[in-house]
PDB file of N, CA and C in Angstrom:
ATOM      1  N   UNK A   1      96.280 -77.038 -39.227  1.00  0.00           N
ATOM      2  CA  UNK A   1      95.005 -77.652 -39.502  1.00  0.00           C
ATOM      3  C   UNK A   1      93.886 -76.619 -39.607  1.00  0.00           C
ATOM      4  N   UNK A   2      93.951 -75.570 -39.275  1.00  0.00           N
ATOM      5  CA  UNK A   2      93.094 -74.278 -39.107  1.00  0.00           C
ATOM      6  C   UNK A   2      92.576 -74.046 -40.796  1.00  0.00           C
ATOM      7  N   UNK A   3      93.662 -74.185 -41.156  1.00  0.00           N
ATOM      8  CA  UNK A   3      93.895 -74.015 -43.219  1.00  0.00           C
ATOM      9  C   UNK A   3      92.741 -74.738 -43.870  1.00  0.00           C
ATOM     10  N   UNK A   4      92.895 -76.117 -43.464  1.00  0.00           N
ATOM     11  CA  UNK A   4      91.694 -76.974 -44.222  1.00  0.00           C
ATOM     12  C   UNK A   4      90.431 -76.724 -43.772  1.00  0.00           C
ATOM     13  N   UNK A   5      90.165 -76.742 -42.372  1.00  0.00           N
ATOM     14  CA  UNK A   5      89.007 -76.147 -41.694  1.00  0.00           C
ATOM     15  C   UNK A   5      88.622 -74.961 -42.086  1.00  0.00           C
ATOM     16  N   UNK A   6      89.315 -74.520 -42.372  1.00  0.00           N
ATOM     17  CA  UNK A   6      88.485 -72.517 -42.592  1.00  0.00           C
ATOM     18  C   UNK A   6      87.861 -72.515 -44.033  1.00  0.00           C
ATOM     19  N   UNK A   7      88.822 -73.560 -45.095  1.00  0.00           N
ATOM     20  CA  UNK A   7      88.533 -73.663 -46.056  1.00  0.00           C
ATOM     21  C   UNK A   7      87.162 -74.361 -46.450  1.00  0.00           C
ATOM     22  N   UNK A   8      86.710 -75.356 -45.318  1.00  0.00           N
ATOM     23  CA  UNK A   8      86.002 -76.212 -45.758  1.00  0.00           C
ATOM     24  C   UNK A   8      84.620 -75.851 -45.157  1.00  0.00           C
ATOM     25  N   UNK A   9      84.813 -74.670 -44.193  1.00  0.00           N
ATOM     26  CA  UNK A   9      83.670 -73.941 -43.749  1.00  0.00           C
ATOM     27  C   UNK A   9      83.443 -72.701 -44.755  1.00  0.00           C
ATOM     28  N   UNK A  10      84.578 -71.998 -45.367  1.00  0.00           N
ATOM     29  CA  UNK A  10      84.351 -71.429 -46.286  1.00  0.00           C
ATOM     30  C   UNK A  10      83.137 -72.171 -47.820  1.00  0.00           C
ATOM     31  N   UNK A  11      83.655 -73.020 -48.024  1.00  0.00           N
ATOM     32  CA  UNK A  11      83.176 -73.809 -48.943  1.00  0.00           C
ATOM     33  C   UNK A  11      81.583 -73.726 -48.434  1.00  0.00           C
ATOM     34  N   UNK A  12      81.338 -74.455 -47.346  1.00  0.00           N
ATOM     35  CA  UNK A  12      79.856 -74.573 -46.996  1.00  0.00           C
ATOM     36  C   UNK A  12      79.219 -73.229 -47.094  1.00  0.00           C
ATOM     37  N   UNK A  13      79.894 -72.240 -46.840  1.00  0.00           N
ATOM     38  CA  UNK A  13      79.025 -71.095 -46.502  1.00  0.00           C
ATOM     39  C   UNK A  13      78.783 -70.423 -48.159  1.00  0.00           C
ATOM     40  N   UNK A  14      79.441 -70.462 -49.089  1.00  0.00           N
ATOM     41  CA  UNK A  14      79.080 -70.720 -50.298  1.00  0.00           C
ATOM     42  C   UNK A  14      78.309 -70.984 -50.876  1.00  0.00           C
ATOM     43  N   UNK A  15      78.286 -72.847 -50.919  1.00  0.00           N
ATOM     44  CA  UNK A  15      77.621 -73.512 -51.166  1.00  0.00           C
ATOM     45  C   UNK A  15      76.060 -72.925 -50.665  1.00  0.00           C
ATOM     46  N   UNK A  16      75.904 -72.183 -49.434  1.00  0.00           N
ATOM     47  CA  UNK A  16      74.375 -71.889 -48.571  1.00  0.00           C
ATOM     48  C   UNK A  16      74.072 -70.645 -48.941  1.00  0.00           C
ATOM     49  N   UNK A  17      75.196 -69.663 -49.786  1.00  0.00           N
ATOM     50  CA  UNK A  17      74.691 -68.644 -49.997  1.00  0.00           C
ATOM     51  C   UNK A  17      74.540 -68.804 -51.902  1.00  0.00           C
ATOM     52  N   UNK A  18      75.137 -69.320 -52.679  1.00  0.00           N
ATOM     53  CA  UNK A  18      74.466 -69.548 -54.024  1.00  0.00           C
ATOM     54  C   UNK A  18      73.388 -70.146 -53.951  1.00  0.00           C
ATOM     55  N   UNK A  19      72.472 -71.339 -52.567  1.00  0.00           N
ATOM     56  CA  UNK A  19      71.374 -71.624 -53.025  1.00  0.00           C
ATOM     57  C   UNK A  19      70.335 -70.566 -52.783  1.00  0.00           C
ATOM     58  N   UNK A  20      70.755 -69.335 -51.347  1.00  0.00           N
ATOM     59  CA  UNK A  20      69.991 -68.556 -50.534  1.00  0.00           C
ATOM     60  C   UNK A  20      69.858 -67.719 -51.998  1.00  0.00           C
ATOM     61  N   UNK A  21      70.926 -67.358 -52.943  1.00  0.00           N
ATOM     62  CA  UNK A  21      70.623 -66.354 -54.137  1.00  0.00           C
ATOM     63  C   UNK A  21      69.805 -67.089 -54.922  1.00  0.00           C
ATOM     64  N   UNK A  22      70.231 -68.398 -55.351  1.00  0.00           N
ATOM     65  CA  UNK A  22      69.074 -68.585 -56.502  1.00  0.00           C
ATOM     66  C   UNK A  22      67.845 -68.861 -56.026  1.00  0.00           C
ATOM     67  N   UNK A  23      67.208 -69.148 -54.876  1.00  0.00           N
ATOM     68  CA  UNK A  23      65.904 -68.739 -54.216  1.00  0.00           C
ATOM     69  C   UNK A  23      65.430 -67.422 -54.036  1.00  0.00           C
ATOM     70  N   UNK A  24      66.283 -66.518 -53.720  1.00  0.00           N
ATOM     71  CA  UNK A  24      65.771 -65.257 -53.900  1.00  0.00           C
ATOM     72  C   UNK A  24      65.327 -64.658 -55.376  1.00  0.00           C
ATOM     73  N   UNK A  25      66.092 -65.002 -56.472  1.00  0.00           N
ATOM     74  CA  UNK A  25      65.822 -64.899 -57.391  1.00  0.00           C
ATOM     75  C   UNK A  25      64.128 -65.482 -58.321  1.00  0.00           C
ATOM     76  N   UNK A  26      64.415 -66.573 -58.078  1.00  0.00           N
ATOM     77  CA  UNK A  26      63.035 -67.433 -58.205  1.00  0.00           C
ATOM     78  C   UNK A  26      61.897 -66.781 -57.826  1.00  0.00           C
ATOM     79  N   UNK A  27      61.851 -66.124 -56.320  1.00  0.00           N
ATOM     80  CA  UNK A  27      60.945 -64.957 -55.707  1.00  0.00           C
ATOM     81  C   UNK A  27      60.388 -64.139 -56.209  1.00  0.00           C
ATOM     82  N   UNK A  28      61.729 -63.805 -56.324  1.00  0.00           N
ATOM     83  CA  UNK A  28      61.796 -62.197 -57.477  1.00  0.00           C
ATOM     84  C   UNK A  28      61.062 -62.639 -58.758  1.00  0.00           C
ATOM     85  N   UNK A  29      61.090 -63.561 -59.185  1.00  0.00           N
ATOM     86  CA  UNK A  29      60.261 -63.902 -60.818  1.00  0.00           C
ATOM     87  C   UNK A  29      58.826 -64.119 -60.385  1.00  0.00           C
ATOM     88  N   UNK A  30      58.863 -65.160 -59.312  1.00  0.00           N
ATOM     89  CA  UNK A  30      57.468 -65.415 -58.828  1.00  0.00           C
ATOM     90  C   UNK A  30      56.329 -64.041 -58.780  1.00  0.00           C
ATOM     91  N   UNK A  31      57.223 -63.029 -57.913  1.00  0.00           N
ATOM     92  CA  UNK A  31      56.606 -62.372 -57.556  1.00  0.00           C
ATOM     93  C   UNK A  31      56.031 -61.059 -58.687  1.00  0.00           C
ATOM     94  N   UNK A  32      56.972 -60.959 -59.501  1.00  0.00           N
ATOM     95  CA  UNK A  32      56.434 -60.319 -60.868  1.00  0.00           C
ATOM     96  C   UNK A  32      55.440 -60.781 -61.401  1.00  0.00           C
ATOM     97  N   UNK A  33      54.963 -61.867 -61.124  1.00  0.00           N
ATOM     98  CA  UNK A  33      53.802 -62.964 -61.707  1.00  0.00           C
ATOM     99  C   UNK A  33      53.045 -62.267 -61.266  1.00  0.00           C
ATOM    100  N   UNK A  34      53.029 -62.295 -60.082  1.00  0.00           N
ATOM    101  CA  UNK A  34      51.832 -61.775 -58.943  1.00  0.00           C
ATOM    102  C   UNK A  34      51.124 -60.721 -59.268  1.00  0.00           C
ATOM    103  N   UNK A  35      52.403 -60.242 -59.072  1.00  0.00           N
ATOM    104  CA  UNK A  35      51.987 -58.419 -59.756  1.00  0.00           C
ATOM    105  C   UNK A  35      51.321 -58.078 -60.418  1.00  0.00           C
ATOM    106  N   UNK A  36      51.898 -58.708 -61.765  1.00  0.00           N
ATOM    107  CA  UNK A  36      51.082 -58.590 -62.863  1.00  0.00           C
ATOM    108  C   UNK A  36      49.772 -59.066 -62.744  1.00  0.00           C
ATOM    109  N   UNK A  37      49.302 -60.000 -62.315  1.00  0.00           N
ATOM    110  CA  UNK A  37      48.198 -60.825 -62.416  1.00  0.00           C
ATOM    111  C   UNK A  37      47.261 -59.693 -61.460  1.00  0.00           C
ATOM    112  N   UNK A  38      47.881 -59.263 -60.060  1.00  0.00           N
ATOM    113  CA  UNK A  38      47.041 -58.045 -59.513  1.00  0.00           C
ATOM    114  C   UNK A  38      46.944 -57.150 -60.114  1.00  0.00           C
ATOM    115  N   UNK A  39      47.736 -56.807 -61.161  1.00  0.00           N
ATOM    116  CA  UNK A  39      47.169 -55.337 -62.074  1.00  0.00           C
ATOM    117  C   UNK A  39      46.516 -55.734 -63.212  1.00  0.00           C
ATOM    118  N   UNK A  40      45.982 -56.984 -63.878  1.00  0.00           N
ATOM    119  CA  UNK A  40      45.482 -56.766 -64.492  1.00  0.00           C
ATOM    120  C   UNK A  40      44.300 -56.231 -63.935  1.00  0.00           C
ATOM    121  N   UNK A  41      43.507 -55.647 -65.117  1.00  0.00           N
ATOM    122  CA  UNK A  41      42.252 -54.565 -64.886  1.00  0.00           C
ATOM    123  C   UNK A  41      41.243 -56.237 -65.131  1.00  0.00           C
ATOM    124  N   UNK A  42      41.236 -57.620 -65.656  1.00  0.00           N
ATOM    125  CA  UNK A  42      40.411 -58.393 -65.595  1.00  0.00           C
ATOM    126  C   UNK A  42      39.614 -59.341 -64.236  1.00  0.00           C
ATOM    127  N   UNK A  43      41.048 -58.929 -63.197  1.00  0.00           N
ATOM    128  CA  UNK A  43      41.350 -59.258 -61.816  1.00  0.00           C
ATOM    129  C   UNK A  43      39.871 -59.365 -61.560  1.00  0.00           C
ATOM    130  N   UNK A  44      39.266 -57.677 -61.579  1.00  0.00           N
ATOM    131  CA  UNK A  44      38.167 -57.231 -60.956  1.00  0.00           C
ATOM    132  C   UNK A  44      36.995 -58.105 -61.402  1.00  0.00           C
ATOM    133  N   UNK A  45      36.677 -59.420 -62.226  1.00  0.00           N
ATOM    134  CA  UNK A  45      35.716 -59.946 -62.810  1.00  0.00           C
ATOM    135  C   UNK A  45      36.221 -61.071 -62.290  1.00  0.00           C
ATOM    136  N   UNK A  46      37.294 -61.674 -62.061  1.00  0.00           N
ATOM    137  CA  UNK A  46      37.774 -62.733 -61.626  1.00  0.00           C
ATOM    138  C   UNK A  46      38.473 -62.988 -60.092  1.00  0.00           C
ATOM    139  N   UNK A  47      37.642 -62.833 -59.306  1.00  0.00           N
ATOM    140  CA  UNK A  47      37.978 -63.319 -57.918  1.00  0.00           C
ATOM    141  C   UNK A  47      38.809 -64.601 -57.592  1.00  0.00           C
ATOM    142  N   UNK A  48      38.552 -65.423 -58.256  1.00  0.00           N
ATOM    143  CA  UNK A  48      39.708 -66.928 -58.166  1.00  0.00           C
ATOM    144  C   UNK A  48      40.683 -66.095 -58.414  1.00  0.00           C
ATOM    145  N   UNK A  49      41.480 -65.866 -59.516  1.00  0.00           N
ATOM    146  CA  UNK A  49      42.514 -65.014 -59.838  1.00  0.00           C
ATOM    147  C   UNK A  49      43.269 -63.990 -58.635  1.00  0.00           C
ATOM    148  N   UNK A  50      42.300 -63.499 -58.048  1.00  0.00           N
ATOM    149  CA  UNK A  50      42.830 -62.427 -56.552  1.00  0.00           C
ATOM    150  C   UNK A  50      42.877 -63.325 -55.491  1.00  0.00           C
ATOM    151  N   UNK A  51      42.218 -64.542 -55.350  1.00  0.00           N
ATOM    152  CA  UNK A  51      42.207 -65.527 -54.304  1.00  0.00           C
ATOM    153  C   UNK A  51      43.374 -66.276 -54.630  1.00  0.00           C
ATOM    154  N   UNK A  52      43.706 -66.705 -55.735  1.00  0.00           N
ATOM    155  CA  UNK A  52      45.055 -67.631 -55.954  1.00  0.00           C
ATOM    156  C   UNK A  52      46.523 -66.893 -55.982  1.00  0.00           C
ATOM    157  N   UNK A  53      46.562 -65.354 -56.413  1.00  0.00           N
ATOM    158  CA  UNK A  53      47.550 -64.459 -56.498  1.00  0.00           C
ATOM    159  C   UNK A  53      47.843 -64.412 -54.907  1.00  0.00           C
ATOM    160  N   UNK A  54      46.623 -64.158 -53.905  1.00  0.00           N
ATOM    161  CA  UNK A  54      46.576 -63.695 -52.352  1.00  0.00           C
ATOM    162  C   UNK A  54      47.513 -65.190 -51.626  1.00  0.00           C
ATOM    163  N   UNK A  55      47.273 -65.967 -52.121  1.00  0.00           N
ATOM    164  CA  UNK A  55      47.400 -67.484 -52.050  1.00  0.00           C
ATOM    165  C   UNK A  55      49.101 -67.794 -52.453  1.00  0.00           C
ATOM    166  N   UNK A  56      48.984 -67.053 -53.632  1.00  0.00           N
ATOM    167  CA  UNK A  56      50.904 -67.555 -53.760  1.00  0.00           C
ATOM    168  C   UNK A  56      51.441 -66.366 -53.111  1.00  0.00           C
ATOM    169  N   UNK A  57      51.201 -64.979 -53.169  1.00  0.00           N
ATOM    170  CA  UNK A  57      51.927 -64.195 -52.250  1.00  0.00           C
ATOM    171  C   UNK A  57      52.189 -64.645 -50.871  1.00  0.00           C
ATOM    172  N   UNK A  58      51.224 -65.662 -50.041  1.00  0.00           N
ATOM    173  CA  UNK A  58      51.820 -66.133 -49.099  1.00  0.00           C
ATOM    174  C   UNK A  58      52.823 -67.186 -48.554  1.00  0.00           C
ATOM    175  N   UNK A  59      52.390 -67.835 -49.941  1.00  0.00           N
ATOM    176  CA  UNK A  59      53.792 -69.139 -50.320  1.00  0.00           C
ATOM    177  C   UNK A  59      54.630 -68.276 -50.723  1.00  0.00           C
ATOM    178  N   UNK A  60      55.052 -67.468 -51.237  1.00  0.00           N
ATOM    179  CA  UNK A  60      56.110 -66.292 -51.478  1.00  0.00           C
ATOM    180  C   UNK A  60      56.418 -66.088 -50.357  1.00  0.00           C
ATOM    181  N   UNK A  61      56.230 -65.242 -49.423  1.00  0.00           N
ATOM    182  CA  UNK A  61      56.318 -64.743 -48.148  1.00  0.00           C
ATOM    183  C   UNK A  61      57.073 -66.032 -47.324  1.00  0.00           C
ATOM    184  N   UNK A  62      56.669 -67.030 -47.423  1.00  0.00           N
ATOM    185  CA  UNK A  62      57.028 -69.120 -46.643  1.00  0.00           C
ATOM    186  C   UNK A  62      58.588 -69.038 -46.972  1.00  0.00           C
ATOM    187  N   UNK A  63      58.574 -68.818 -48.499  1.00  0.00           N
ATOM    188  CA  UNK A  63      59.956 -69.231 -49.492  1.00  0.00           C
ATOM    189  C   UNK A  63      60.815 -68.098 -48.641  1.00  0.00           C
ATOM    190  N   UNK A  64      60.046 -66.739 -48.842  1.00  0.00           N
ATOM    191  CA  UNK A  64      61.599 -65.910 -48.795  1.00  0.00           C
ATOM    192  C   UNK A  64      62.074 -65.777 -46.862  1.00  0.00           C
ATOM    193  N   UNK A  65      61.127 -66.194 -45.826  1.00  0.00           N
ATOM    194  CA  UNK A  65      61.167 -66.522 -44.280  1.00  0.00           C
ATOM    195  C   UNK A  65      62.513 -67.343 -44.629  1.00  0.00           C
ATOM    196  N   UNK A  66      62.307 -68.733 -45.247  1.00  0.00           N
ATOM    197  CA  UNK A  66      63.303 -70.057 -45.386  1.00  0.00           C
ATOM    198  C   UNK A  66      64.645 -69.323 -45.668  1.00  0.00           C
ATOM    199  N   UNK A  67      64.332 -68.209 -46.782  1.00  0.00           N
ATOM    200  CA  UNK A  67      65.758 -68.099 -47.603  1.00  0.00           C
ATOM    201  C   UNK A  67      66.293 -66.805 -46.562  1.00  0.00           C
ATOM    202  N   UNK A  68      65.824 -66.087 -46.217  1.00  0.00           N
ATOM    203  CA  UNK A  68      66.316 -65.314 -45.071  1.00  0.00           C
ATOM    204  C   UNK A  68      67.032 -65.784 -44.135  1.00  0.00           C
ATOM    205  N   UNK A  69      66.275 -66.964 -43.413  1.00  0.00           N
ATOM    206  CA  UNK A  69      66.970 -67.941 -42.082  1.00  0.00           C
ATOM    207  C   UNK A  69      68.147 -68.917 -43.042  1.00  0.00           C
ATOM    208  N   UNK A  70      67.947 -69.191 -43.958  1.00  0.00           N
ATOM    209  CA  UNK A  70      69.463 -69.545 -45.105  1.00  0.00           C
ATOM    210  C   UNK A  70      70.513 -68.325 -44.958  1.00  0.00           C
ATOM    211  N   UNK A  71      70.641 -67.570 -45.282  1.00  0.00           N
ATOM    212  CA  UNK A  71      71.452 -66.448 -45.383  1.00  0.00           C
ATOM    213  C   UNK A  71      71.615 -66.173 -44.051  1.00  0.00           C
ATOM    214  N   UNK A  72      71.106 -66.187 -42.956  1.00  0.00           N
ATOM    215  CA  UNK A  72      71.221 -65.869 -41.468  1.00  0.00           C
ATOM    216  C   UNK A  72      72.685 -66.745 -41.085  1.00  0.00           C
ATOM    217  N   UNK A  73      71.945 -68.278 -42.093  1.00  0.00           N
ATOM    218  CA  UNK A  73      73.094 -69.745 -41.640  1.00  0.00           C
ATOM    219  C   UNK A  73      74.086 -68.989 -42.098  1.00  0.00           C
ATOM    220  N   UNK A  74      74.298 -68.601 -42.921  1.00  0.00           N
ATOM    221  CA  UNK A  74      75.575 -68.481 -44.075  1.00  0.00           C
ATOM    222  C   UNK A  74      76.071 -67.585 -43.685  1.00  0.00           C
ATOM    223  N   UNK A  75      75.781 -65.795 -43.243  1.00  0.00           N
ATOM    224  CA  UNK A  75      76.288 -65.073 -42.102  1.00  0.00           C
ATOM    225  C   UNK A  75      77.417 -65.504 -40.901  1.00  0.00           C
ATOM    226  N   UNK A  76      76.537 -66.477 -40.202  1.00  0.00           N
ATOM    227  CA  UNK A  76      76.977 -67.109 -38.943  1.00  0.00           C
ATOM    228  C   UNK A  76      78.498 -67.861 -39.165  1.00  0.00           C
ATOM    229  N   UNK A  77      78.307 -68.951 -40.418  1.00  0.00           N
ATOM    230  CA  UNK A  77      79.252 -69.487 -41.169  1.00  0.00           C
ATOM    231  C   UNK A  77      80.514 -68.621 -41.081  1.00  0.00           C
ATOM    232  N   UNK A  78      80.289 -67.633 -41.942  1.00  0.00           N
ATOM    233  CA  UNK A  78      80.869 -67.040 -42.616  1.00  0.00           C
ATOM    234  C   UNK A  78      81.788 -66.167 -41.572  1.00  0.00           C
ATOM    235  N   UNK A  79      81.409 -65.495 -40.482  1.00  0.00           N
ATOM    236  CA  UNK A  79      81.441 -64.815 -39.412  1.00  0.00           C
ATOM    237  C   UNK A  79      82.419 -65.470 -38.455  1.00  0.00           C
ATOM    238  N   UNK A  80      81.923 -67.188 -38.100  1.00  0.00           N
ATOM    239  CA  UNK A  80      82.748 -68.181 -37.892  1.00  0.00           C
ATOM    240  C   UNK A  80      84.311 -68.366 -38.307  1.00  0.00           C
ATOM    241  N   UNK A  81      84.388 -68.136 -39.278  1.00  0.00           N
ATOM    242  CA  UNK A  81      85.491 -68.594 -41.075  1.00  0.00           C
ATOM    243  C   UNK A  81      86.127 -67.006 -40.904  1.00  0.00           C
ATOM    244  N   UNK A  82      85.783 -66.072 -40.319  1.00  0.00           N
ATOM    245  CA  UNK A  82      86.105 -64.905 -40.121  1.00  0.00           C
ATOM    246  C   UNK A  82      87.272 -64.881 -38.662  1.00  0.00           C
ATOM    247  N   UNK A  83      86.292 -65.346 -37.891  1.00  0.00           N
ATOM    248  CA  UNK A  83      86.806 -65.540 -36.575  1.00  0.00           C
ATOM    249  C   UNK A  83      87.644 -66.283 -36.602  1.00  0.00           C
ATOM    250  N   UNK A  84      87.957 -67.507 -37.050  1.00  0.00           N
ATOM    251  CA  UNK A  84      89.309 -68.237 -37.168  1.00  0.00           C
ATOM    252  C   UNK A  84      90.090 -68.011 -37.726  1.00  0.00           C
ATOM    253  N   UNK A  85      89.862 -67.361 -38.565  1.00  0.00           N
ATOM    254  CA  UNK A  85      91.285 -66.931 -39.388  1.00  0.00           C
ATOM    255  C   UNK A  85      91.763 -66.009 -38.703  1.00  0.00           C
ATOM    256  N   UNK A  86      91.128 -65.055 -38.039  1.00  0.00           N
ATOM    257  CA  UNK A  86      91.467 -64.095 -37.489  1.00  0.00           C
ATOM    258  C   UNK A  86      92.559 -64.623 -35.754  1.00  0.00           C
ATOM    259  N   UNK A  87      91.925 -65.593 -35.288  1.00  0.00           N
ATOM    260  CA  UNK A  87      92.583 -66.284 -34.466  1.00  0.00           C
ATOM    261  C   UNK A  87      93.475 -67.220 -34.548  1.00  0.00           C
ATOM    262  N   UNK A  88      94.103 -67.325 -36.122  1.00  0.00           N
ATOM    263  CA  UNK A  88      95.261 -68.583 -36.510  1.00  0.00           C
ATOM    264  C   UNK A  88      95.941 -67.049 -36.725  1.00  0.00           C
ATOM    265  N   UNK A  89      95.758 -66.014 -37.388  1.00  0.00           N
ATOM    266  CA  UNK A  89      96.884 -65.633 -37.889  1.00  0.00           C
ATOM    267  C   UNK A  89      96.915 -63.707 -37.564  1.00  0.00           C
ATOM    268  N   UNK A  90      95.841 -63.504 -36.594  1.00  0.00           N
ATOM    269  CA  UNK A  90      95.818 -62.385 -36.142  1.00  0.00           C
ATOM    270  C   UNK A  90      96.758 -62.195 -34.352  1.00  0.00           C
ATOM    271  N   UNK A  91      97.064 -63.044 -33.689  1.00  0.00           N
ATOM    272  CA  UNK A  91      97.770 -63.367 -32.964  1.00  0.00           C
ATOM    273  C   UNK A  91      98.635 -62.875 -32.832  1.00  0.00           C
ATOM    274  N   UNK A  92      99.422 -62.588 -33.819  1.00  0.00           N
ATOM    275  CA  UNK A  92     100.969 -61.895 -34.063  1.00  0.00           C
ATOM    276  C   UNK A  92     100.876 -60.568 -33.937  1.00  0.00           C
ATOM    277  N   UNK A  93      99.257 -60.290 -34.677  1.00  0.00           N
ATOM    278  CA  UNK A  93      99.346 -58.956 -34.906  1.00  0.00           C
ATOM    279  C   UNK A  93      98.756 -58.115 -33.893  1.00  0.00           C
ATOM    280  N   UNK A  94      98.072 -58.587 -32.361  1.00  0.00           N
ATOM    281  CA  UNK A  94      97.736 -58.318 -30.839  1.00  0.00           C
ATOM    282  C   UNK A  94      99.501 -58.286 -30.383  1.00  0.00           C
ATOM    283  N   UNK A  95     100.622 -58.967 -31.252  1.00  0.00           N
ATOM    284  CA  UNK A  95     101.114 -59.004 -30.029  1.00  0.00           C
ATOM    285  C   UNK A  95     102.081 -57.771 -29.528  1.00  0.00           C
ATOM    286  N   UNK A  96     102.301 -57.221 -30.734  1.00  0.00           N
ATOM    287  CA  UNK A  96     103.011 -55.738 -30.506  1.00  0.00           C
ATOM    288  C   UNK A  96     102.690 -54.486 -29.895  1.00  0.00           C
ATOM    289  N   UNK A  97     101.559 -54.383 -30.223  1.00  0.00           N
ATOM    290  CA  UNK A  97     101.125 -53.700 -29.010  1.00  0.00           C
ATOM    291  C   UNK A  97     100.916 -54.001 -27.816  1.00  0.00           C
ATOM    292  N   UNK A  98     100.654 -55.109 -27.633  1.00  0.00           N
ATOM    293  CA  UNK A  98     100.713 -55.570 -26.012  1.00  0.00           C
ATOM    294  C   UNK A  98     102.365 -55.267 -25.604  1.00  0.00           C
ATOM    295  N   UNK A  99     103.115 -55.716 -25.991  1.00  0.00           N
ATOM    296  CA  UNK A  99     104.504 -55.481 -26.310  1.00  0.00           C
ATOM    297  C   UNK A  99     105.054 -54.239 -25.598  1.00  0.00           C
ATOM    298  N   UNK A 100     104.855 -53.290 -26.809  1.00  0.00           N
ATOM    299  CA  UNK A 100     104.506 -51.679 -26.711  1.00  0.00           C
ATOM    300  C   UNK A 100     103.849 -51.287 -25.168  1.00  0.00           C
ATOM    301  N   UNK A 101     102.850 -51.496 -25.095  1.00  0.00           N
ATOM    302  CA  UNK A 101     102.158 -51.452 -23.849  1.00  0.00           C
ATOM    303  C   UNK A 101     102.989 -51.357 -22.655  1.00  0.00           C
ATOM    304  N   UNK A 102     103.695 -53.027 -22.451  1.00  0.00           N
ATOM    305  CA  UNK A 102     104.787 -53.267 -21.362  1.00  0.00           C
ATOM    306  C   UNK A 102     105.882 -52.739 -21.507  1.00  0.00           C
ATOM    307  N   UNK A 103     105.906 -52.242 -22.538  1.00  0.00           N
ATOM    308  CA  UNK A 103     107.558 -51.425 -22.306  1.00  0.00           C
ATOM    309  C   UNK A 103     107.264 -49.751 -22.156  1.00  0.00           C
ATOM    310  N   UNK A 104     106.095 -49.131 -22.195  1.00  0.00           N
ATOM    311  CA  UNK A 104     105.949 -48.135 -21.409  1.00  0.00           C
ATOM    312  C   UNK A 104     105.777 -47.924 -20.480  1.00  0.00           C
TER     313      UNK A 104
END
Protein backbone atom coordinates (compact mmCIF):
# COMPACT_ATOMS: atom_id res chain seq x y z
CA UNK A 1 0.00 0.00 0.00
CA UNK A 2 3.11 2.31 0.43
CA UNK A 3 3.03 2.22 -3.77
CA UNK A 4 -0.30 4.07 -4.12
CA UNK A 5 0.43 6.43 -1.26
CA UNK A 6 3.84 7.63 -2.36
CA UNK A 7 2.34 7.95 -5.67
CA UNK A 8 -0.48 9.98 -4.73
CA UNK A 9 1.66 12.29 -2.55
CA UNK A 10 3.95 12.40 -5.37
CA UNK A 11 1.15 13.61 -7.57
CA UNK A 12 0.16 16.43 -5.03
CA UNK A 13 3.53 17.69 -4.70
CA UNK A 14 3.49 18.28 -8.47
CA UNK A 15 0.45 19.42 -8.83
CA UNK A 16 1.89 22.43 -5.87
CA UNK A 17 4.98 22.83 -7.60
CA UNK A 18 3.62 23.55 -11.44
CA UNK A 19 1.26 26.09 -9.75
CA UNK A 20 4.37 27.52 -7.33
CA UNK A 21 6.23 27.80 -11.16
CA UNK A 22 3.56 29.34 -13.03
CA UNK A 23 3.23 32.06 -10.23
CA UNK A 24 6.68 32.66 -10.20
CA UNK A 25 6.66 33.22 -13.66
CA UNK A 26 3.69 35.68 -13.77
CA UNK A 27 6.12 37.70 -11.17
CA UNK A 28 8.76 37.57 -13.29
CA UNK A 29 6.51 39.33 -16.16
CA UNK A 30 4.86 41.52 -13.60
CA UNK A 31 7.88 42.62 -12.47
CA UNK A 32 9.52 43.62 -15.86
CA UNK A 33 6.46 45.92 -16.01
CA UNK A 34 7.67 47.59 -13.06
CA UNK A 35 10.91 48.07 -14.17
CA UNK A 36 10.28 49.41 -17.06
CA UNK A 37 7.73 51.82 -15.93
CA UNK A 38 10.63 52.92 -13.12
CA UNK A 39 13.04 53.60 -15.89
CA UNK A 40 11.14 55.41 -17.85
CA UNK A 41 12.82 58.96 -17.88
CA UNK A 42 8.73 60.29 -17.93
CA UNK A 43 8.42 58.65 -14.31
CA UNK A 44 10.08 61.93 -13.09
CA UNK A 45 6.87 64.20 -14.26
CA UNK A 46 4.53 61.58 -13.21
CA UNK A 47 4.39 60.71 -9.56
CA UNK A 48 1.04 58.52 -9.79
CA UNK A 49 3.12 56.33 -12.07
CA UNK A 50 6.07 55.90 -9.12
CA UNK A 51 3.18 55.68 -6.55
CA UNK A 52 1.31 52.84 -8.47
CA UNK A 53 4.71 50.98 -9.70
CA UNK A 54 5.79 51.39 -5.53
CA UNK A 55 2.20 49.97 -5.05
CA UNK A 56 2.42 46.80 -7.32
CA UNK A 57 6.03 46.08 -6.30
CA UNK A 58 4.45 45.40 -3.03
CA UNK A 59 1.62 43.21 -4.31
CA UNK A 60 4.61 41.56 -6.08
CA UNK A 61 6.53 41.07 -2.98
CA UNK A 62 2.48 39.48 -1.25
CA UNK A 63 2.46 37.05 -4.54
CA UNK A 64 6.03 35.84 -4.42
CA UNK A 65 5.86 35.46 0.14
CA UNK A 66 2.55 33.01 -1.01
CA UNK A 67 4.56 31.26 -3.77
CA UNK A 68 7.66 30.74 -1.62
CA UNK A 69 5.49 29.24 1.43
CA UNK A 70 3.91 27.03 -1.83
CA UNK A 71 7.20 25.61 -2.71
CA UNK A 72 8.17 25.31 1.13
CA UNK A 73 4.59 22.92 0.97
CA UNK A 74 5.90 21.07 -1.95
CA UNK A 75 9.57 20.58 -0.43
CA UNK A 76 8.00 19.10 2.73
CA UNK A 77 5.73 16.87 0.36
CA UNK A 78 8.20 15.89 -1.55
CA UNK A 79 10.82 15.17 1.31
CA UNK A 80 7.84 13.15 2.87
CA UNK A 81 7.46 10.90 -0.69
CA UNK A 82 11.28 10.71 -0.17
CA UNK A 83 11.14 9.38 3.24
CA UNK A 84 8.76 6.62 2.46
CA UNK A 85 10.07 5.24 -0.17
CA UNK A 86 13.09 5.19 1.42
CA UNK A 87 11.42 3.30 4.39
CA UNK A 88 9.29 0.66 2.12
CA UNK A 89 12.27 -0.27 0.24
CA UNK A 90 15.51 0.99 1.86
CA UNK A 91 15.16 -1.56 4.73
CA UNK A 92 16.92 -4.29 2.98
CA UNK A 93 19.50 -2.12 2.18
CA UNK A 94 20.35 -1.09 6.39
CA UNK A 95 20.22 -4.62 6.66
CA UNK A 96 23.65 -5.90 5.59
CA UNK A 97 25.56 -3.99 7.21
CA UNK A 98 23.99 -4.34 10.38
CA UNK A 99 24.56 -7.98 9.44
CA UNK A 100 28.26 -7.34 8.72
CA UNK A 101 28.48 -5.46 11.91
CA UNK A 102 27.32 -8.69 14.06
CA UNK A 103 29.40 -10.97 12.50
CA UNK A 104 32.52 -9.04 13.37
Amino acid sequence: MNGPASTSTIVVALDKNKDATEEVKKVADDLLVVHAVLKEETVQNQPDLVDRAIEQAGELEQRLTKTAELLDEVNETLEQAAKDSDDSGGSSDRSPPAQQCASL
